[in-house]
N, C-alpha and C. Protein backbone atom coordinates (compact mmCIF):
# COMPACT_ATOMS: atom_id res chain seq x y z
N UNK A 1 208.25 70.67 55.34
CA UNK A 1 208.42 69.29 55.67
C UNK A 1 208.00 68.45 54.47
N UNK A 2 208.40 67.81 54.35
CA UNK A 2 208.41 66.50 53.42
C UNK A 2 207.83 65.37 53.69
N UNK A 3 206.61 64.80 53.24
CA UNK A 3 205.63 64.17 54.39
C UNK A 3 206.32 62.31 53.20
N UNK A 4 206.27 61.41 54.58
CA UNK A 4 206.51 60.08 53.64
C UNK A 4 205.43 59.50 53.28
N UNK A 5 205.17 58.11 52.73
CA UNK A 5 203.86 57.86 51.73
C UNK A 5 203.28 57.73 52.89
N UNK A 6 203.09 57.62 54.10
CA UNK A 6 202.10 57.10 55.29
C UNK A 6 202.04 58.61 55.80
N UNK A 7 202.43 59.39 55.25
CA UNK A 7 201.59 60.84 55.78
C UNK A 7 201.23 61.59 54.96
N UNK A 8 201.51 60.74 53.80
CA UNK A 8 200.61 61.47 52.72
C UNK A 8 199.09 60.61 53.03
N UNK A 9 199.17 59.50 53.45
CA UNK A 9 197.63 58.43 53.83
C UNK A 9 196.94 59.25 54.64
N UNK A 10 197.72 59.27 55.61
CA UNK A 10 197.03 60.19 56.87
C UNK A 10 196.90 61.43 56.60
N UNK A 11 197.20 62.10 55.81
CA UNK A 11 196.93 63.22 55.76
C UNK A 11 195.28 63.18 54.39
N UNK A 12 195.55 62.57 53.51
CA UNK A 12 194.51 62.57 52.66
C UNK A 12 192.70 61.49 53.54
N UNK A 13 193.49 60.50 54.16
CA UNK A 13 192.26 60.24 55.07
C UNK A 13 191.59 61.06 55.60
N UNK A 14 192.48 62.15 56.46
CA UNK A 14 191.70 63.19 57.56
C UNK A 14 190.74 63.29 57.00
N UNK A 15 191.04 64.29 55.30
CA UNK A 15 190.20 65.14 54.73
C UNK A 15 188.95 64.32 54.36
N UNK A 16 188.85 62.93 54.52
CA UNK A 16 188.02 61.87 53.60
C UNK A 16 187.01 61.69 55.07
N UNK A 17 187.59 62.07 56.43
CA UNK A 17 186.42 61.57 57.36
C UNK A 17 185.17 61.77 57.07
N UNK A 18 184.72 63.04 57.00
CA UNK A 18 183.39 63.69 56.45
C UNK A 18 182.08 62.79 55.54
N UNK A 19 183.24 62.39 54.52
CA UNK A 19 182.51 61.68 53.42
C UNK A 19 182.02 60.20 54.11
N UNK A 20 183.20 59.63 54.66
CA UNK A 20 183.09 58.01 55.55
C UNK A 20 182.54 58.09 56.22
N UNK A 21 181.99 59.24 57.25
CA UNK A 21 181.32 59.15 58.44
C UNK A 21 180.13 60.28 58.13
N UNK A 22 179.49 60.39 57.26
CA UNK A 22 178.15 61.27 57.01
C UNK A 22 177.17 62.07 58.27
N UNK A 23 176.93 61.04 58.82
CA UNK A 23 175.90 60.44 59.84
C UNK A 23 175.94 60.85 61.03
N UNK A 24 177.77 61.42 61.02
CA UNK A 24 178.18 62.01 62.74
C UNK A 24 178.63 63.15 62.37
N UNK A 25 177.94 64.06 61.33
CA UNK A 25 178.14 65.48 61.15
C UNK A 25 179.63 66.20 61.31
N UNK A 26 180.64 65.45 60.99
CA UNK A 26 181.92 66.18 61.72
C UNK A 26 182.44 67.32 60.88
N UNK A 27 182.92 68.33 61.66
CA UNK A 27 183.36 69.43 60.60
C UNK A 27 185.14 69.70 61.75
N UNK A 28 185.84 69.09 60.25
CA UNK A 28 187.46 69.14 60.88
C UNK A 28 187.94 70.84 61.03
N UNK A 29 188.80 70.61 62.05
CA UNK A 29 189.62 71.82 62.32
C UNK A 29 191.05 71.63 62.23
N UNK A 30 192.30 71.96 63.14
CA UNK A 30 193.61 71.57 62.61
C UNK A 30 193.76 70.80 62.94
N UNK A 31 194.56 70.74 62.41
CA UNK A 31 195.65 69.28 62.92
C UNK A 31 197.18 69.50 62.13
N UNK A 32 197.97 68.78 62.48
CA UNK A 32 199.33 68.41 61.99
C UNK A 32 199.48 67.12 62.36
N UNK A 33 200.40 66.54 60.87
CA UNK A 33 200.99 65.40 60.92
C UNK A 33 202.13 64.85 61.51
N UNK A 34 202.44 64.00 62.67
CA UNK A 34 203.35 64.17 63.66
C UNK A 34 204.46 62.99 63.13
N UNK A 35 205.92 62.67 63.40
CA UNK A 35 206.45 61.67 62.62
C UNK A 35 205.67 60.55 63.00
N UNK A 36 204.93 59.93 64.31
CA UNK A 36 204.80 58.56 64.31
C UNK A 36 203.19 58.92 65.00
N UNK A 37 202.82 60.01 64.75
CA UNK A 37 201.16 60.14 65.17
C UNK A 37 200.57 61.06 64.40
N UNK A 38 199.08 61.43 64.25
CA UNK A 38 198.37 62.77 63.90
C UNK A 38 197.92 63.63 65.44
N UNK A 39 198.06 64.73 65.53
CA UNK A 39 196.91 65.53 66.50
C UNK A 39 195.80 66.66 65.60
N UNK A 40 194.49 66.45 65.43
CA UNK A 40 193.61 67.22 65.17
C UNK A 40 192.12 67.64 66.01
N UNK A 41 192.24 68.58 65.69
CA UNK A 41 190.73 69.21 66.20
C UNK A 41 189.60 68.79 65.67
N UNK A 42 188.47 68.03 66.02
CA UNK A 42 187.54 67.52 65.19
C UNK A 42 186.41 68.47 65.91
């Protein structure tokens, strides 16, 4: 798949939660980028 510039955002955000949110310990699991949503495992 060929992701457009708004899933390249969403996709590079996911990986950035961690850093933005320190404080609420999150450790990501999957997810996929959907055409007009994300679903992930947090």
């Amino acid at each position: 798949m060929i992701s457009s510039e708004i899933g390249k955002i969403a996709q590079d955000d996911r990986f950035k939660t961690p850093e933005i949110r320190p404080g609420m310990h999150i450790v990501l699991d999957a997810f996929v980028v959907m055409p007009n949503h994300v679903h992930g495992i947090i």
